[in-house]
Protein backbone atom coordinates (compact mmCIF):
# COMPACT_ATOMS: atom_id res chain seq x y z
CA UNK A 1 106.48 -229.24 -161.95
CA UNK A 2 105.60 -226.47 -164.07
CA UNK A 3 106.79 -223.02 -163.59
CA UNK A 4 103.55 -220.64 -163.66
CA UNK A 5 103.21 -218.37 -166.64
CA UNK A 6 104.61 -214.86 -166.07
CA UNK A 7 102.05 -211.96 -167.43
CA UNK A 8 102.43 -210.63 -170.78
CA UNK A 9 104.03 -207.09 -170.62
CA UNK A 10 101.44 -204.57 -171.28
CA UNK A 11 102.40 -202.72 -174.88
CA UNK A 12 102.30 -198.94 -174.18
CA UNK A 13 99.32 -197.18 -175.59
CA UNK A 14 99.55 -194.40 -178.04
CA UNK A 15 97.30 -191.74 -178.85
CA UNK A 16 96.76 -190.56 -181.89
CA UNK A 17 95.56 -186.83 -181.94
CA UNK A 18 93.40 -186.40 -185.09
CA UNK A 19 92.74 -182.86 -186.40
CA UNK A 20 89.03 -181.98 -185.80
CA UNK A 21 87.25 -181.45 -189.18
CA UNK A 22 86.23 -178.10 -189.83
CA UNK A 23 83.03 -177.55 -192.13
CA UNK A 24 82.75 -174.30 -193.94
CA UNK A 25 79.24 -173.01 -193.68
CA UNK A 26 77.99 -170.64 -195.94
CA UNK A 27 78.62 -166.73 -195.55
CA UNK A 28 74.87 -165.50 -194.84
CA UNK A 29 74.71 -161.79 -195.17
CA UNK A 30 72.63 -160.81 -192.14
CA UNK A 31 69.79 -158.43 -192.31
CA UNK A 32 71.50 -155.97 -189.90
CA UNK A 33 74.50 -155.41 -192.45
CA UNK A 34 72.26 -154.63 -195.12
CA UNK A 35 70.56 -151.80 -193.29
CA UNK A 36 73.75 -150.35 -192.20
CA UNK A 37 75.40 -150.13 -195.64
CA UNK A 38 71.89 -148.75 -196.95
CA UNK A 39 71.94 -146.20 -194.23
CA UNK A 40 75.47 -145.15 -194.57
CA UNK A 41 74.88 -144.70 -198.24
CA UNK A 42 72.11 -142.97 -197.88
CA UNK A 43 73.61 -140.39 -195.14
CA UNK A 44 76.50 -139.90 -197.45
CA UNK A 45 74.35 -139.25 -200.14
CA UNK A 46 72.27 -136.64 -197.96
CA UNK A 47 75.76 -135.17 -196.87
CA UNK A 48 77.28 -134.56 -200.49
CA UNK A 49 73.06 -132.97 -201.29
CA UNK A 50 73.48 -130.27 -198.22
CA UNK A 51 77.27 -129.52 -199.16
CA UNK A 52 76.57 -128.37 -202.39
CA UNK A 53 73.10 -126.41 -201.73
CA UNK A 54 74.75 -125.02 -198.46
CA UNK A 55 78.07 -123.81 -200.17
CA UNK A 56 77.29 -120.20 -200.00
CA UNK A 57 77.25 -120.60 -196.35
CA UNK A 58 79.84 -123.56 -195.81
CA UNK A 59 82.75 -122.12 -197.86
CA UNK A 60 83.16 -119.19 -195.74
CA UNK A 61 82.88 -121.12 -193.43
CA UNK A 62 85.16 -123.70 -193.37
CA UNK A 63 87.85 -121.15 -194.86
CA UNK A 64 87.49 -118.75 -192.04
CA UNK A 65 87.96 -122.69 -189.79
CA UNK A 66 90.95 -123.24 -191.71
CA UNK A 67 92.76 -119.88 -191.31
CA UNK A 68 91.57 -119.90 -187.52
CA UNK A 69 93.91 -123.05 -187.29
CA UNK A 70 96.28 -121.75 -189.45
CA UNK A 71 96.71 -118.54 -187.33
CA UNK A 72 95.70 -119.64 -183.62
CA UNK A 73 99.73 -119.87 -182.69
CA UNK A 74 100.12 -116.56 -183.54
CA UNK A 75 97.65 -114.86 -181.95
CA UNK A 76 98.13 -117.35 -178.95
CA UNK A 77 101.84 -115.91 -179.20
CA UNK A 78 100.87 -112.03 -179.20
CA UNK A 79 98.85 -113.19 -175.80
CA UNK A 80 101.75 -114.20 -174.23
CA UNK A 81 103.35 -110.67 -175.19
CA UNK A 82 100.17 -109.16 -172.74
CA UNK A 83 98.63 -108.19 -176.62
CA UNK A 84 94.38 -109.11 -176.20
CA UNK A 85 92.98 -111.60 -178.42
CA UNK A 86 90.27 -109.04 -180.14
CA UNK A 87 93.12 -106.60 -180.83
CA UNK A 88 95.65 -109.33 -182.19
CA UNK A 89 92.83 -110.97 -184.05
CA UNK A 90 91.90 -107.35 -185.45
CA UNK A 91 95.02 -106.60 -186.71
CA UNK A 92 95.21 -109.95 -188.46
CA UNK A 93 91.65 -109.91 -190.14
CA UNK A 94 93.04 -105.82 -191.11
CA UNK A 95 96.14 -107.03 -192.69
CA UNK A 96 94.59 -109.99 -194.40
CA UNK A 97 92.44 -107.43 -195.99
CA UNK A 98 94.96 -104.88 -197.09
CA UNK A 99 96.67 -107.41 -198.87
CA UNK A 100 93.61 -109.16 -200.89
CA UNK A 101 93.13 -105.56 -201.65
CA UNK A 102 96.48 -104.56 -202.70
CA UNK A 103 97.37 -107.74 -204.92
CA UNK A 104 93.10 -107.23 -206.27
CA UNK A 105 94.25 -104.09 -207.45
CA UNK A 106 97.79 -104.80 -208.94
CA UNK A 107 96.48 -107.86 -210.63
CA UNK A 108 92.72 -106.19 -211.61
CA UNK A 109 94.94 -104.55 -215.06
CA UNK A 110 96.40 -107.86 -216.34
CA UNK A 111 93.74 -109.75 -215.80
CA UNK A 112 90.91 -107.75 -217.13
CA UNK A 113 93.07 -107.03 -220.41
CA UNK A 114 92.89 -111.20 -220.37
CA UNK A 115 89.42 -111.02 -220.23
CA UNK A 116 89.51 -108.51 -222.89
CA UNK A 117 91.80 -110.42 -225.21
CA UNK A 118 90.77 -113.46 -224.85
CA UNK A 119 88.77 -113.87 -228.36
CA UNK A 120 91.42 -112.98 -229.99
CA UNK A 121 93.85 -114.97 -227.99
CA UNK A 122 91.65 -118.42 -228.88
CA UNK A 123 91.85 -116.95 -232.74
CA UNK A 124 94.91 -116.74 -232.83
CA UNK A 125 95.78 -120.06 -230.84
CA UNK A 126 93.38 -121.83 -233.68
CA UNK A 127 94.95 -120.32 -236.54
CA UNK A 128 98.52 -121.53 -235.58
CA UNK A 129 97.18 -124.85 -234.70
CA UNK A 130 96.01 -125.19 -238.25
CA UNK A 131 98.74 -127.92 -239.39
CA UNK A 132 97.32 -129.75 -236.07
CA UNK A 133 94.09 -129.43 -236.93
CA UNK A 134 94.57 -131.01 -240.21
CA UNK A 135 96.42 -134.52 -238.43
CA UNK A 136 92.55 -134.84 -237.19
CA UNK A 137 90.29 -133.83 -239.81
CA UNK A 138 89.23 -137.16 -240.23
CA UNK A 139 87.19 -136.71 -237.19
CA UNK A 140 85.20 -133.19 -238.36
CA UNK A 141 84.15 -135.71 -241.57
CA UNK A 142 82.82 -138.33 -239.18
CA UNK A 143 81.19 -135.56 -237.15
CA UNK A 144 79.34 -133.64 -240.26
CA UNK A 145 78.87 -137.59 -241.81
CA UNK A 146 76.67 -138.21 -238.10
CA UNK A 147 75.25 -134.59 -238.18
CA UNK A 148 73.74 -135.28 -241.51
CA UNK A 149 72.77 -139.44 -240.41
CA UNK A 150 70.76 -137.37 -237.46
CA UNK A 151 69.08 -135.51 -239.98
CA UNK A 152 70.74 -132.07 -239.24
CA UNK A 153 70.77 -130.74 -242.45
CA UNK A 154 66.59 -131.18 -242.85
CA UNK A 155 65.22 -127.94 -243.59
CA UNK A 156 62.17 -128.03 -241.64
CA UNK A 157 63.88 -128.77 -238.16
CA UNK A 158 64.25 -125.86 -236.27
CA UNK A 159 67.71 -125.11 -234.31
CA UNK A 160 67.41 -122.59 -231.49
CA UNK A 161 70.90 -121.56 -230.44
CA UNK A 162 71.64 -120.29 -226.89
CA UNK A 163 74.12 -117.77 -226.48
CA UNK A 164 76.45 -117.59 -223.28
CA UNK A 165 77.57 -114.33 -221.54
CA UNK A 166 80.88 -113.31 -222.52
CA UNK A 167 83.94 -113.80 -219.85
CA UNK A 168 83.88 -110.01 -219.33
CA UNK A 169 80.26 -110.26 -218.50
CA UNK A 170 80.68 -113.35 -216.30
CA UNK A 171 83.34 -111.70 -214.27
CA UNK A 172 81.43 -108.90 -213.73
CA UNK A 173 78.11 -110.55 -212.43
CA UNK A 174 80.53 -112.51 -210.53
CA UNK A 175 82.57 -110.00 -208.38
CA UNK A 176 79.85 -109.30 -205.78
CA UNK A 177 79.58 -113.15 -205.09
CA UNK A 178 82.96 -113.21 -204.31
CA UNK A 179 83.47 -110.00 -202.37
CA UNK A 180 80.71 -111.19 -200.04
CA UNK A 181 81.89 -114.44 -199.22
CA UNK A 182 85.71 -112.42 -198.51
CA UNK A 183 83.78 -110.37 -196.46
CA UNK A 184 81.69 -113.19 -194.39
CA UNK A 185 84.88 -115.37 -194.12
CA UNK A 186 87.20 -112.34 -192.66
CA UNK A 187 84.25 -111.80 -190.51
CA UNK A 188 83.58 -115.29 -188.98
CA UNK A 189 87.76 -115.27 -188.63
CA UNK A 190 87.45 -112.21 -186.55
CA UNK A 191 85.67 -113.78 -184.54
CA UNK A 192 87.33 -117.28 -184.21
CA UNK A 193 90.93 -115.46 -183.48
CA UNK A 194 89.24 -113.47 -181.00
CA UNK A 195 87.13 -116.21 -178.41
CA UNK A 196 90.63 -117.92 -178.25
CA UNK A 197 90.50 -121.38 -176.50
CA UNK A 198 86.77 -121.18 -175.60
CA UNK A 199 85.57 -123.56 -177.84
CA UNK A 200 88.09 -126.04 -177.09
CA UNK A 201 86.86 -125.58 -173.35
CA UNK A 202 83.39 -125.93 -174.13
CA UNK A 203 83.75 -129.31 -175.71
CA UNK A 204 85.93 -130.23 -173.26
CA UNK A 205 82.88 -129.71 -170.53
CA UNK A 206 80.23 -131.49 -172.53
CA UNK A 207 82.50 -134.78 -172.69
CA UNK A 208 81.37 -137.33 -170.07
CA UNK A 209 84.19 -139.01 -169.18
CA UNK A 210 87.71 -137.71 -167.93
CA UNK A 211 89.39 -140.00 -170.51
CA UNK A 212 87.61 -138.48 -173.53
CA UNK A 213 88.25 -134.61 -171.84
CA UNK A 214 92.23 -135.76 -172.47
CA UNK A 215 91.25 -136.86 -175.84
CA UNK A 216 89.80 -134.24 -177.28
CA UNK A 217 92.47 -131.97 -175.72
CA UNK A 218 95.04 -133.86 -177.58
CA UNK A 219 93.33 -134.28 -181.13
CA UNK A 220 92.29 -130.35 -181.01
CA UNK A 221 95.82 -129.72 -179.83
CA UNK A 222 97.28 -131.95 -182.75
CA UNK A 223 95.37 -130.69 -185.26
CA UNK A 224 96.37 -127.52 -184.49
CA UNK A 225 99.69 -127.76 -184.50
CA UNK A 226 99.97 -129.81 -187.30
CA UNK A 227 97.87 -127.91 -189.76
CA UNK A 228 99.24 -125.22 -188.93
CA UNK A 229 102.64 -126.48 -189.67
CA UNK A 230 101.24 -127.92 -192.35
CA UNK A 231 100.05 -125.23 -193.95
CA UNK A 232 102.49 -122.44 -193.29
CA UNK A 233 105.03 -124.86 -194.59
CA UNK A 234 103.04 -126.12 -197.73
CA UNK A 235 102.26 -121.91 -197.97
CA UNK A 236 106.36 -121.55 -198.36
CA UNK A 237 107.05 -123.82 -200.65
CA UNK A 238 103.99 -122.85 -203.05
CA UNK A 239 105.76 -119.00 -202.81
CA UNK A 240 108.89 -120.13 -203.82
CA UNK A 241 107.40 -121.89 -206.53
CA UNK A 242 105.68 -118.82 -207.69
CA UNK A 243 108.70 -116.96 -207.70
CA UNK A 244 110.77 -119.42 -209.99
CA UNK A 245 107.91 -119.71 -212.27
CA UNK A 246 107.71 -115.94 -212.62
CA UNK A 247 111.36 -115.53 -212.87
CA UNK A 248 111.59 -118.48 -215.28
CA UNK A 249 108.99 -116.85 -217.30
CA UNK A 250 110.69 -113.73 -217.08
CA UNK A 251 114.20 -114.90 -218.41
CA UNK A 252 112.71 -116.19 -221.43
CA UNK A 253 110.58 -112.95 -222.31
CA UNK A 254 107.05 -114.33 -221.28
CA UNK A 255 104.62 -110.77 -220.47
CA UNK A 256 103.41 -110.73 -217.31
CA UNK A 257 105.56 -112.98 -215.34
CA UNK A 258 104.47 -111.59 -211.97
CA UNK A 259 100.80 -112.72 -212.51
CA UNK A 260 102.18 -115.67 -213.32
CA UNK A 261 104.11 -116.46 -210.44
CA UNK A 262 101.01 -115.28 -208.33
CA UNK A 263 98.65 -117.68 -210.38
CA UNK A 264 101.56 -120.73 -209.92
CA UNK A 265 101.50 -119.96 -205.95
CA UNK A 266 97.69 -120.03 -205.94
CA UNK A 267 97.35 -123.31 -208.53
CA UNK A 268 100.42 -125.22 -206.55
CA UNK A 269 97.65 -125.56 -203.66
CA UNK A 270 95.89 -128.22 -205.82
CA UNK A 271 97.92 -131.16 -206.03
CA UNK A 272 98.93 -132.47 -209.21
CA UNK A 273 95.58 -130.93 -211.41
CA UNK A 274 97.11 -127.17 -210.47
CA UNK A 275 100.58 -127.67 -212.22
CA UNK A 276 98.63 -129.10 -215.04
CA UNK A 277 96.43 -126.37 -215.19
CA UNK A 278 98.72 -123.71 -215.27
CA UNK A 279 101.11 -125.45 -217.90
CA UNK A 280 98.23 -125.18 -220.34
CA UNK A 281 97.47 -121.66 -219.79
CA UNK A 282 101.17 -121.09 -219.94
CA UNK A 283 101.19 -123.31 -222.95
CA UNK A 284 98.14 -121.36 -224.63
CA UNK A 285 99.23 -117.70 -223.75
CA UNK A 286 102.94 -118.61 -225.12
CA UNK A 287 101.30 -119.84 -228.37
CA UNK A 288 100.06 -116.08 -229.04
CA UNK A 289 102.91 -114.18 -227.37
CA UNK A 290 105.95 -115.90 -229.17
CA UNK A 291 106.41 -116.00 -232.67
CA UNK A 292 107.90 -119.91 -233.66
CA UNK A 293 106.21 -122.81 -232.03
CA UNK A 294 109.59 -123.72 -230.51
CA UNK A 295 110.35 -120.84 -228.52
CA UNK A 296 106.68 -120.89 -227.47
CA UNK A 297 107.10 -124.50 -226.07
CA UNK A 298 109.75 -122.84 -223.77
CA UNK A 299 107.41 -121.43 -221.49
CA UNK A 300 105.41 -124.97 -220.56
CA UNK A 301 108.95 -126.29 -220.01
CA UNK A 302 110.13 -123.78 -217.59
CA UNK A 303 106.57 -124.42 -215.25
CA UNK A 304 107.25 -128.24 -215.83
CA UNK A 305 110.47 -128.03 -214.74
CA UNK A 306 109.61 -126.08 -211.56
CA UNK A 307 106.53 -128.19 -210.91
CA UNK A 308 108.55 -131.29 -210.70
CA UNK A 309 111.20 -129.71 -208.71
CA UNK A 310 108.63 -128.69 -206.30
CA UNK A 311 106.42 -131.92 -206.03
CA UNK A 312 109.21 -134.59 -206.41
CA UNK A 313 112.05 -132.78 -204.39
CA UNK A 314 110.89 -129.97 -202.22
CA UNK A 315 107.47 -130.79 -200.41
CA UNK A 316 108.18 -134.83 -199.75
CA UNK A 317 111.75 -133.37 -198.39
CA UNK A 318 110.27 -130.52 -195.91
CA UNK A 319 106.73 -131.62 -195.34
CA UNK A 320 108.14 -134.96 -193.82
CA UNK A 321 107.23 -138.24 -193.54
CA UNK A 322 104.05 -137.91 -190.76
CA UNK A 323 102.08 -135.87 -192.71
CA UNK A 324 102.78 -137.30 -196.84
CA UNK A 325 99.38 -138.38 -198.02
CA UNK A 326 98.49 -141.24 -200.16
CA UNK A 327 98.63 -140.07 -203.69
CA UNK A 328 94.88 -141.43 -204.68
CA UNK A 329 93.47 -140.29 -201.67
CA UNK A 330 94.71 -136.75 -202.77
CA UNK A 331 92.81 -137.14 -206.20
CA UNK A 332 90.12 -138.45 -205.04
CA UNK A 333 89.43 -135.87 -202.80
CA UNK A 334 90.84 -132.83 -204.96
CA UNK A 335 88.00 -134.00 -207.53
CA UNK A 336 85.12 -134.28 -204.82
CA UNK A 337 85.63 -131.26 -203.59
CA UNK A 338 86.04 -129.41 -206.42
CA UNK A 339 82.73 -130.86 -207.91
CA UNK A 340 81.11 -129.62 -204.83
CA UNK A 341 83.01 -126.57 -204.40
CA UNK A 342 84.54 -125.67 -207.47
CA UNK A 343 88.28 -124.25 -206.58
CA UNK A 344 87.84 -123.28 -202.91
CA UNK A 345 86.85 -127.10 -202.84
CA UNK A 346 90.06 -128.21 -204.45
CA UNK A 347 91.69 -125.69 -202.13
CA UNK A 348 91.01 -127.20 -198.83
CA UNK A 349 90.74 -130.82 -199.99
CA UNK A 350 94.16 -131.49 -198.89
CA UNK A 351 94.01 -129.73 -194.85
CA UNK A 352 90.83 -132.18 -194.72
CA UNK A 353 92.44 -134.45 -195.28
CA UNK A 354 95.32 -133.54 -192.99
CA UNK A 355 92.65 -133.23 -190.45
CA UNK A 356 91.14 -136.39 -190.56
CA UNK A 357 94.66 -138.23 -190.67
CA UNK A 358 95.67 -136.45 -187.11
CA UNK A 359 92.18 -137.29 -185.82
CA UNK A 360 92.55 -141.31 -186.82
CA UNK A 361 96.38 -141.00 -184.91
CA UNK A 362 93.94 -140.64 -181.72
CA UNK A 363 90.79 -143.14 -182.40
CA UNK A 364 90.98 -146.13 -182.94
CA UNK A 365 88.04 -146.98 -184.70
CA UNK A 366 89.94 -144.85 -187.39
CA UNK A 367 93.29 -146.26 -187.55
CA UNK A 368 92.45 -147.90 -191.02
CA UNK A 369 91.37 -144.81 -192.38
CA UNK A 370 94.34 -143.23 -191.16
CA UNK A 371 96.33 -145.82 -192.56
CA UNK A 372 94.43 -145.48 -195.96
CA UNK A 373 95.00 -141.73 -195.70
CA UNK A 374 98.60 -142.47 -195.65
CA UNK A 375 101.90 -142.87 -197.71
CA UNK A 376 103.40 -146.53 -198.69
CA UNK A 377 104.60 -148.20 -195.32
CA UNK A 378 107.40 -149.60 -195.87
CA UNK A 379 108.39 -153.15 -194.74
CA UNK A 380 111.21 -153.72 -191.72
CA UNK A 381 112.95 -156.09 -194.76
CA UNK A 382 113.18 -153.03 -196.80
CA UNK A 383 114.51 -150.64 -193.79
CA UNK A 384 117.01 -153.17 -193.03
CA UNK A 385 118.27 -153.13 -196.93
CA UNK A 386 117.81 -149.38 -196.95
CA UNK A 387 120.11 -148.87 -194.06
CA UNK A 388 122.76 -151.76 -195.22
């Protein structure tokens, strides 16, 4: 009898996940994206119009903005002292004019003798430049070869010449510019020291929400406190700088060191294009003033020397890491401004910038600006092997 047939054991099933294929479609730039670049560009390019027609109104302006944040703590200080606002803010704007008016007038001989000499000063710079000159003479033959290819030497073209005002003439037209736009921007400063907090307490009862009340009290509070620090540190620095240049120039026999070290205080406020200003000028007044060419190159040394003391060693020590800017963010914006502004431009370039950085700390919509805006962030790998 046969023994029934036992089931065959079930093999166990196995599932095989397979990756889903994905299919790239291609990127179609959407209408909407279009019209928002266009737009952008567009308000950007209506922005950069009105800031250069409006200057004669905006650069007070925004200096007298600047100096209100750079002196708020103080006159928020004299308030706690039972000192008024108007009177502390009055005594400010006062002493902020005496001294424009005292270093006007201690600088208005040296300069203006400048003004006088300079002529002579370019002669003289040309005629010592002479073996130069004569490494690139090739290129005045190449010029006169293209002036005379261009038909410059025909007799019966007519050349009409326009002749520039002299520097002593430009100066002079200039000086009631300049006086009223000191005079507006002490003015509008008056009156920002004086109305204290109210502006910050008018935005913060427009603001809808309670959440962006605390935000704008933070950001305004922020940017207060580190502009200010900002500046009154950057301000210190940029003095002593002054002072080595001047006693620098001094040792070594330079005239005028003390304009000097007042002109490498002001010029140290533009990064990186103020040093190189004032080592030509230095460079170009030594030429004159010194009689071999090697003693002359003494005096571009000595600013050199200073300027790298003060922008490798000095400002990334005491300004800190929070507030050191991104090197091409700093150009970029030194040369937009000063295209729109000329130097006041180049001036506050930087504190704008400093501005918007605290601003992106608190939005978030700006946190790549803010990171753009910033130094090289470094990687935990490279803490770890700094700290080993």
């Amino acid at each position: 009898m046969k023994s029934p047939k036992k089931p065959a054991a079930r093999r166990p099933t196995r599932i095989v996940k397979v990756a889903p294929v994905t299919v790239q479609e291609p990127v179609i730039v959407s209408a909407t994206g279009i019209l928002r670049t266009s737009i952008i560009g567009i308000f950007l390019m209506m922005a950069g119009g009105a800031l250069y027609f409006a200057q004669d109104l905006l650069i007070p302006l925004c200096l007298a903005f600047v100096l209100s944040v750079l002196l708020s703590p103080i006159v928020r200080g004299l308030l706690r002292l039972g000192i008024p606002e108007g009177v502390s803010a009055t005594l400010i704007v006062l002493t902020l004019l005496a001294l424009i008016a005292v270093g006007g007038w201690s600088l208005s001989g040296p300069v203006s003798q400048w003004i006088d000499d300079a002529p002579r000063i370019g002669a003289e710079i040309q005629q010592k430049l002479t073996h130069i000159r004569g490494w690139f003479g090739f290129v005045q033959q190449v010029s006169n070869q293209v002036d005379q290819m261009a038909g410059g030497t025909d007799p019966d073209v007519m050349k009409v010449v326009l002749k520039e005002p002299g520097l002593l003439k430009s100066a002079a037209t200039g000086v009631p510019e300049v006086i009223t736009k000191i005079g507006l921007t002490l003015f509008l400063l008056l009156f920002l020291l004086a109305s204290g907090d109210l502006f910050r307490e008018k935005l913060v009862k427009v603001l809808p929400t309670l959440s962006d009340k605390k935000r704008a009290v933070h950001i305004s509070r922020d940017i207060e406190r580190e502009v200010s620090r900002y500046l009154l540190t950057i301000t210190g620095i940029n003095i002593a700088t002054g002072v080595m240049v001047g006693l620098g120039l001094w040792a070594i026999g330079m005239p005028n060191p003390l304009l000097w070290g007042v002109l490498a205080t002001f010029l140290t406020y533009i990064p990186y294009l103020g040093a190189a200003i004032g080592i030509a000028l230095v460079g170009a007044v030594a030429i004159v003033s010194f009689d071999t060419f090697a003693h002359a190159l003494l005096a571009p040394a000595v600013y050199l020397g200073v300027a790298t003391l003060e922008g490798q060693v000095l400002t990334p020590m005491i300004v800190g890491r929070r507030l050191e800017m991104n090197a091409v963010a700093i150009l970029v914006a030194v040369a937009v401004w000063a295209w729109l502004w000329g130097v006041i431009g180049a001036l506050i370039a930087v504190p704008f910038l400093v501005i918007i950085k605290v601003i992106s700390f608190h939005v978030e919509s700006m946190e790549a600006v803010g990171r753009f805006l910033g130094a090289r962030e470094t990687s935990p790998a490279e803490d770890t092997e700094k700290a080993a």
